[in-house]
N, C-alpha and C. Protein backbone atom coordinates (compact mmCIF):
# COMPACT_ATOMS: atom_id res chain seq x y z
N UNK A 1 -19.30 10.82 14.63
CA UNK A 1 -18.53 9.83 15.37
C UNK A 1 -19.45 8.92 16.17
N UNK A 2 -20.82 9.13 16.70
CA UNK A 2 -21.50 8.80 17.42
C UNK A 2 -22.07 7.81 16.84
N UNK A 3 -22.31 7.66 15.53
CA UNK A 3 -22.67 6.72 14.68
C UNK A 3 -22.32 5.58 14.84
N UNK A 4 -20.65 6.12 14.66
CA UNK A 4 -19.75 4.45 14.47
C UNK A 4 -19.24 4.10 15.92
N UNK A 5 -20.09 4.46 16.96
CA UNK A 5 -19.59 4.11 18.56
C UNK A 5 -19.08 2.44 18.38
N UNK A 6 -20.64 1.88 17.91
CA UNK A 6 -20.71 0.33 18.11
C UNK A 6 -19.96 -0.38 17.24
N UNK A 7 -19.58 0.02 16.14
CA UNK A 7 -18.27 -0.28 14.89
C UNK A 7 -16.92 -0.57 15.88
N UNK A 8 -16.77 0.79 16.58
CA UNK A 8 -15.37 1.04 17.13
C UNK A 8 -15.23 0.13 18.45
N UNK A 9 -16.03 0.13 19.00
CA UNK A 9 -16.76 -0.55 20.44
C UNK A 9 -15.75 -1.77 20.25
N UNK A 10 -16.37 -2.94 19.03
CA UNK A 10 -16.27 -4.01 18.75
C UNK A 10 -14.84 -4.36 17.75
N UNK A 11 -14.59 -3.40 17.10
CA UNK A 11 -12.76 -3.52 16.31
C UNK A 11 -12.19 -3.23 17.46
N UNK A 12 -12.34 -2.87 18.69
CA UNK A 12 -11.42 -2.36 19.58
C UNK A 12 -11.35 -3.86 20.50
N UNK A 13 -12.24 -4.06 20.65
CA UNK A 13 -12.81 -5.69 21.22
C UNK A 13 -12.14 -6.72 20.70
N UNK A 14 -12.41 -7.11 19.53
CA UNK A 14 -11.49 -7.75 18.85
C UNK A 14 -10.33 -7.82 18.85
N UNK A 15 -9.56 -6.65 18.78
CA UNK A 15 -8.46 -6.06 18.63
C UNK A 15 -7.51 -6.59 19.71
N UNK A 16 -8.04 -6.08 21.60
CA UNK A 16 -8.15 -6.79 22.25
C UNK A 16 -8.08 -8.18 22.75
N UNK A 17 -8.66 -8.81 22.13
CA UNK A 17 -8.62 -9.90 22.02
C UNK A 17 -7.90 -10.84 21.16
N UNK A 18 -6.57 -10.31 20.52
CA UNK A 18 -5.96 -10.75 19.24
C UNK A 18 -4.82 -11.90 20.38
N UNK A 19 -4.28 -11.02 21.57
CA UNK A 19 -3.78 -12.04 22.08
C UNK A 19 -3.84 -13.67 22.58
N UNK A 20 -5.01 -13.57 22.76
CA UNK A 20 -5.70 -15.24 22.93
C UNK A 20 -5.24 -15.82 21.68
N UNK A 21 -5.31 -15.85 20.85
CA UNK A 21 -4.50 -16.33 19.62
C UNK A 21 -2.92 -17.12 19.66
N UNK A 22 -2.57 -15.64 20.52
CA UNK A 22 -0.83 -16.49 20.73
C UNK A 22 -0.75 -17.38 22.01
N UNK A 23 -1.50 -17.05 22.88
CA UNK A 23 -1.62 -17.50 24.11
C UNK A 23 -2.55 -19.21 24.04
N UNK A 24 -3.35 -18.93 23.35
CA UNK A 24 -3.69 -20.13 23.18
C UNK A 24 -3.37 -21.46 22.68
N UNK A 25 -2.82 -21.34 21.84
CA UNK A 25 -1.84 -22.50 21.05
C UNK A 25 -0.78 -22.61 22.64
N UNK A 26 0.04 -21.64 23.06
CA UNK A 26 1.15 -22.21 23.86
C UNK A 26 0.00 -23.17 25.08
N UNK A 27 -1.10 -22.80 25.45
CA UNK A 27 -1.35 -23.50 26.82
C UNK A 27 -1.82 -24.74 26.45
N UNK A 28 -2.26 -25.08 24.97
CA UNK A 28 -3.04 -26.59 24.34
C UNK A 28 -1.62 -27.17 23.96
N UNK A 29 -0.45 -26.75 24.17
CA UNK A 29 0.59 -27.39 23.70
C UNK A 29 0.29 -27.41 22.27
N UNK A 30 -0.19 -26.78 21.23
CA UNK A 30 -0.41 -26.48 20.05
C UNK A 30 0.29 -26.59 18.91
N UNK A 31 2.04 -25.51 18.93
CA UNK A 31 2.36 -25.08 18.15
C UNK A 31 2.34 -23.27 18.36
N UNK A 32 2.54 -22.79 17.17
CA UNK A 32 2.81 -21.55 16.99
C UNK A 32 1.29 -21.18 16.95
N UNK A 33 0.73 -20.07 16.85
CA UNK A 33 -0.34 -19.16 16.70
C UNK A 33 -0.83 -19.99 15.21
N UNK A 34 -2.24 -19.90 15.05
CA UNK A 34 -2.99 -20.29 13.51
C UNK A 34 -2.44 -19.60 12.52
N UNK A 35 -1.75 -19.89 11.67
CA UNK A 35 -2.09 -19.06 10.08
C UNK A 35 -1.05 -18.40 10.57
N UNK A 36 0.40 -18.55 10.94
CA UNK A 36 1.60 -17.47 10.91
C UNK A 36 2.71 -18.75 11.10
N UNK A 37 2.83 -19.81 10.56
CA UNK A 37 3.68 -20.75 10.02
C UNK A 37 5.12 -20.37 8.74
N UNK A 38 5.52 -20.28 9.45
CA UNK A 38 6.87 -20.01 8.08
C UNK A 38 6.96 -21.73 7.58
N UNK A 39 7.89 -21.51 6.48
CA UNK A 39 8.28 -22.52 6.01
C UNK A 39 8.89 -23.74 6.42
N UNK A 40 9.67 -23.89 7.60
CA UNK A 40 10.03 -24.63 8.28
C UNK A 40 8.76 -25.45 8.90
N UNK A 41 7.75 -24.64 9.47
CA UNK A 41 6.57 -25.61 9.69
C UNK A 41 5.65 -26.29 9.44
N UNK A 42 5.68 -25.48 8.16
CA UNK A 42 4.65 -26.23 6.88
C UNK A 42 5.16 -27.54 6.71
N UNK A 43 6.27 -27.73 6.57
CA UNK A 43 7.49 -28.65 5.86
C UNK A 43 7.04 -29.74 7.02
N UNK A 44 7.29 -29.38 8.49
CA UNK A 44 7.36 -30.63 9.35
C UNK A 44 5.71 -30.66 10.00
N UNK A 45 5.08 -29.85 9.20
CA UNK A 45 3.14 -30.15 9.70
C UNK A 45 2.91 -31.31 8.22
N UNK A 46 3.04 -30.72 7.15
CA UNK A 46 2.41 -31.94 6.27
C UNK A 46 3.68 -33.03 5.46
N UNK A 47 4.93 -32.39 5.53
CA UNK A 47 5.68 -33.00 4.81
C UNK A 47 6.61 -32.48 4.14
N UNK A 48 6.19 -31.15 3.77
CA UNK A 48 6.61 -30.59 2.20
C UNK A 48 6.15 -29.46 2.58
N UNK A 49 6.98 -28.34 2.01
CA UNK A 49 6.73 -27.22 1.60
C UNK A 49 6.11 -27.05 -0.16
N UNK A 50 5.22 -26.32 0.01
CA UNK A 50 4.82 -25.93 -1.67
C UNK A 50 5.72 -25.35 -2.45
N UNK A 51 5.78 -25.91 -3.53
CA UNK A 51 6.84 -24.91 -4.58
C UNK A 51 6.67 -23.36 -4.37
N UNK A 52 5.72 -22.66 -4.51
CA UNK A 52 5.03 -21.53 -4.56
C UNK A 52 5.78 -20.71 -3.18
N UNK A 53 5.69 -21.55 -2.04
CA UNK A 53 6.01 -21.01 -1.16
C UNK A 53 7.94 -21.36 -0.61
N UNK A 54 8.35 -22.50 -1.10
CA UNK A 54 9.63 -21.88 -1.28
C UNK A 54 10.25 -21.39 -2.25
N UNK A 55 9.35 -20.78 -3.29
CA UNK A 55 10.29 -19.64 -4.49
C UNK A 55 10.18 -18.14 -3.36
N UNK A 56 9.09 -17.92 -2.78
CA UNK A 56 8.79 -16.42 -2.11
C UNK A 56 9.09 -16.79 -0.83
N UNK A 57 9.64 -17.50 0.12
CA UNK A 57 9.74 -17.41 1.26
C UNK A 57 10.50 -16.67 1.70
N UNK A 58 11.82 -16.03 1.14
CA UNK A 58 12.58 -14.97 1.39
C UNK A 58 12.21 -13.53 0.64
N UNK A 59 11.24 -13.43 0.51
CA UNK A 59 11.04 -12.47 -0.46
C UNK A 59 10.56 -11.68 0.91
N UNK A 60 10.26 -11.63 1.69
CA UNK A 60 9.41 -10.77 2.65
C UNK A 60 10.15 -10.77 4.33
N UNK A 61 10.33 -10.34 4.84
CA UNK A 61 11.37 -9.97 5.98
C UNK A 61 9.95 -9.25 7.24
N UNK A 62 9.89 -9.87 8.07
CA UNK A 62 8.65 -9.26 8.88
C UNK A 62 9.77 -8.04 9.12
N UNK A 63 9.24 -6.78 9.99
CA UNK A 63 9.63 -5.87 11.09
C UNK A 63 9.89 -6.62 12.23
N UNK A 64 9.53 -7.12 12.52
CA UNK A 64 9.35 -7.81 14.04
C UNK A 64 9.15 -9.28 13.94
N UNK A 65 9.89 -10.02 13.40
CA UNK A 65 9.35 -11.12 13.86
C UNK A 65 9.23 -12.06 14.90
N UNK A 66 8.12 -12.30 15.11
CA UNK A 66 7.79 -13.64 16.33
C UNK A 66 7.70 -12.34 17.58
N UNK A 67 7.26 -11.34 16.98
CA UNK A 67 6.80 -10.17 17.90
C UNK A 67 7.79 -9.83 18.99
N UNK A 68 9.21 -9.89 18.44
CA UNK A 68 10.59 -9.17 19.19
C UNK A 68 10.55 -8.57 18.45
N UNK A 69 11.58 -7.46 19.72
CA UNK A 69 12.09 -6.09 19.31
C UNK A 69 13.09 -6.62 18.22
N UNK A 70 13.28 -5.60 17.48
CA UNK A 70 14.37 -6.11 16.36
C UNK A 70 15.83 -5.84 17.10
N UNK A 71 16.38 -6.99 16.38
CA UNK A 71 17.53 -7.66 16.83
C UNK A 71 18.04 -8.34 17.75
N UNK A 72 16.47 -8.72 18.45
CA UNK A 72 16.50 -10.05 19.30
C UNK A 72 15.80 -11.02 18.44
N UNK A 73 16.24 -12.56 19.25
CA UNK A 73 15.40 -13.79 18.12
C UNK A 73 14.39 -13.70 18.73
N UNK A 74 13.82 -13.90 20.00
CA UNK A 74 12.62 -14.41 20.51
C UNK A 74 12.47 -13.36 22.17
N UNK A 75 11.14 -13.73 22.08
CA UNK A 75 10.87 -12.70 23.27
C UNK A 75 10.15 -13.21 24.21
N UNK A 76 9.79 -13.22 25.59
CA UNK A 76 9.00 -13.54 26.41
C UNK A 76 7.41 -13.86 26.17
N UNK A 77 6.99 -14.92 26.43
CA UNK A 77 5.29 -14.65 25.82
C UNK A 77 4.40 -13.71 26.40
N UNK A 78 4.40 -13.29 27.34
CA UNK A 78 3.97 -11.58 27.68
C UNK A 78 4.22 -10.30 26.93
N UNK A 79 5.69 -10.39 26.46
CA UNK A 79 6.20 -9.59 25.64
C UNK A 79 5.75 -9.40 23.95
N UNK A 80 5.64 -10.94 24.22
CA UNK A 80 4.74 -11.04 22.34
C UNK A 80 3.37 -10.59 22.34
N UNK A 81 2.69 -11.13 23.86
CA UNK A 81 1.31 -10.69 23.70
C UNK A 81 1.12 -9.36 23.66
N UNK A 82 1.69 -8.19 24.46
CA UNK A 82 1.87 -6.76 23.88
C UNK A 82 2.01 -6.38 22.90
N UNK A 83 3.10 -6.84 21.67
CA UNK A 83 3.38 -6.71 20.39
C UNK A 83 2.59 -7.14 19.83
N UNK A 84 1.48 -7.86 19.74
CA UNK A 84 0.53 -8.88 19.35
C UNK A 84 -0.86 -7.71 19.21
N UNK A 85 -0.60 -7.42 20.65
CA UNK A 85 -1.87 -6.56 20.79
C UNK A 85 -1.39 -5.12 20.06
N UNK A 86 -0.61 -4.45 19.85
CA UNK A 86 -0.11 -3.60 19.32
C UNK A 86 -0.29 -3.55 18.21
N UNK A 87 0.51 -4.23 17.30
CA UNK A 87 -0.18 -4.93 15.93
C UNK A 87 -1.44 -4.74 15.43
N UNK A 88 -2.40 -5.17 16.27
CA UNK A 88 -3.83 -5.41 15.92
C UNK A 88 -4.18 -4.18 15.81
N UNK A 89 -3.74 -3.00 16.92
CA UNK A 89 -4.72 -1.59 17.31
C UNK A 89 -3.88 -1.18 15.78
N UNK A 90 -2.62 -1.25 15.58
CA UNK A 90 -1.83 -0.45 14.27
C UNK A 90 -2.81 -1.03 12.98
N UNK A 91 -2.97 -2.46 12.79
CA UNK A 91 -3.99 -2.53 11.66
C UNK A 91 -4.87 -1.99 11.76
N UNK A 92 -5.72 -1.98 12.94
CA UNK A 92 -7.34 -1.37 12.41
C UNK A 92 -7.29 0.03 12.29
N UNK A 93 -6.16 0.68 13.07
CA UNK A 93 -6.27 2.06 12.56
C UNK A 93 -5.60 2.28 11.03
N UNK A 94 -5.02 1.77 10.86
CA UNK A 94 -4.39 1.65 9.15
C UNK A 94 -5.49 1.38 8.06
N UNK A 95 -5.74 0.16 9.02
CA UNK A 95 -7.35 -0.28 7.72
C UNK A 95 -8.15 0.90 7.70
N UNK A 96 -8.74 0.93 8.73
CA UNK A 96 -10.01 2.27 8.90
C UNK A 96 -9.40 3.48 8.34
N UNK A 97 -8.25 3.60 8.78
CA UNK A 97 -7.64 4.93 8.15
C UNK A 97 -7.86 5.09 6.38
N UNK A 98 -7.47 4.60 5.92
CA UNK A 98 -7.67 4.17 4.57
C UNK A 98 -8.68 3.80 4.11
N UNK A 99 -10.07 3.16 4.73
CA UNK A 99 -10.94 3.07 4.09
C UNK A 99 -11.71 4.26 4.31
N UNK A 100 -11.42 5.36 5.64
CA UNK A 100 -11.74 6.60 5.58
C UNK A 100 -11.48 7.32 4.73
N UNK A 101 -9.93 7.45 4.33
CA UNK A 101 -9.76 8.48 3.32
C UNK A 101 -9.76 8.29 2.04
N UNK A 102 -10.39 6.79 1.53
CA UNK A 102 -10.81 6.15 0.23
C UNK A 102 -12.17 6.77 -0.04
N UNK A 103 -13.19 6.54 1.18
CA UNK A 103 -14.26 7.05 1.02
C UNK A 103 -14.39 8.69 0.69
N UNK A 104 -13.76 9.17 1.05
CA UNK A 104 -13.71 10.82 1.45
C UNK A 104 -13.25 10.72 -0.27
N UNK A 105 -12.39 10.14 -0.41
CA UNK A 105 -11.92 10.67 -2.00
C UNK A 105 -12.98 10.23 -3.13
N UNK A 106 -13.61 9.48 -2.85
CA UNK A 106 -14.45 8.65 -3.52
C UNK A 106 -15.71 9.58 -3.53
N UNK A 107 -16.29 10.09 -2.27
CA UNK A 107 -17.53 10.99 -2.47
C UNK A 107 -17.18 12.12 -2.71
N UNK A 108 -15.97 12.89 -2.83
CA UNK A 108 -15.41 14.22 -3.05
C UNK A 108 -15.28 14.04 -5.09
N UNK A 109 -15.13 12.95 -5.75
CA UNK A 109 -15.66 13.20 -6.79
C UNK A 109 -16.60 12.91 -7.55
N UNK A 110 -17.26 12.70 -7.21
CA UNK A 110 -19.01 12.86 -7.69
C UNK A 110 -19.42 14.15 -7.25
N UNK A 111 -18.96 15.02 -6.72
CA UNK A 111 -19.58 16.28 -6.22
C UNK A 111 -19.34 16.85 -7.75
N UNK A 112 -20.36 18.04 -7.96
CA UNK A 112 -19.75 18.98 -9.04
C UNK A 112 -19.14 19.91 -8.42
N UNK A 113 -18.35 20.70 -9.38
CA UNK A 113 -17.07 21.44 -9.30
C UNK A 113 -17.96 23.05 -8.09
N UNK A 114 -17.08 23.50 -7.47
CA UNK A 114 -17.96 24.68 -6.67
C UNK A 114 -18.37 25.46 -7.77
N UNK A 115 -18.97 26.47 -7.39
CA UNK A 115 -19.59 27.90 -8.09
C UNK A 115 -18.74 29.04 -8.05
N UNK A 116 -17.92 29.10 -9.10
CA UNK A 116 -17.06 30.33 -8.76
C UNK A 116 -17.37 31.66 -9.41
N UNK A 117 -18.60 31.96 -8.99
CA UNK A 117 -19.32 33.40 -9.47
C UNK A 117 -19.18 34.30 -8.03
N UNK A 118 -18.92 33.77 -7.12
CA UNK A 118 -18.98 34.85 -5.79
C UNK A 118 -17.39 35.34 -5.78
């Protein structure tokens, strides 16, 4: 574990830091957060929505969207920045989780088989 101190140090940092993201767009008078535009905004940022993206735009239903509890529309921007930050710690442990137990499966077969003479 001591290894990956400075790995974890810095995904945790990051992680951390995911809220400036939402927070930032609201104080530049911006818009929504970078790169989490539904279809409605695409449409009134360039013009048009892409074909591509209104055949699949209902195809996918967040958990949470716009980082409310479900079955509210919208939430306080404090409230998002928690969910925001929440989010982030749930990916990297998901990611890492999985690229942990990818690896583990991955070097567990190249081993040869044990010795079953004892």
């Amino acid at each position: 574990m001591r290894e990956y101190r400075k790995l974890l140090v810095a995904l945790g940092l990051m992680a951390f830091l995911t809220p400036i993201g939402l927070y930032l767009p609201q104080i530049m008078k911006a818009g929504g957060a970078w790169g989490e535009w539904g279809i409605h905004e695409v449409r009134k940022m360039i013009g048009y929505a892409p074909s591509g993206m209104e055949n699949t735009a209902d195809t996918w239903k967040a958990p949470m969207p716009d980082y409310a509890l479900p079955g509210r529309k919208t939430a306080p921007l404090p409230t998002q920045g928690v969910f925001y930050l929440l989010s982030a710690f749930l990916g990297v442990v998901a990611s890492g989780g999985g690229a942990y137990l990818l690896a583990r499966w991955l070097t567990r077969r190249g081993r040869p088989p044990a010795d079953r003479r004892s």
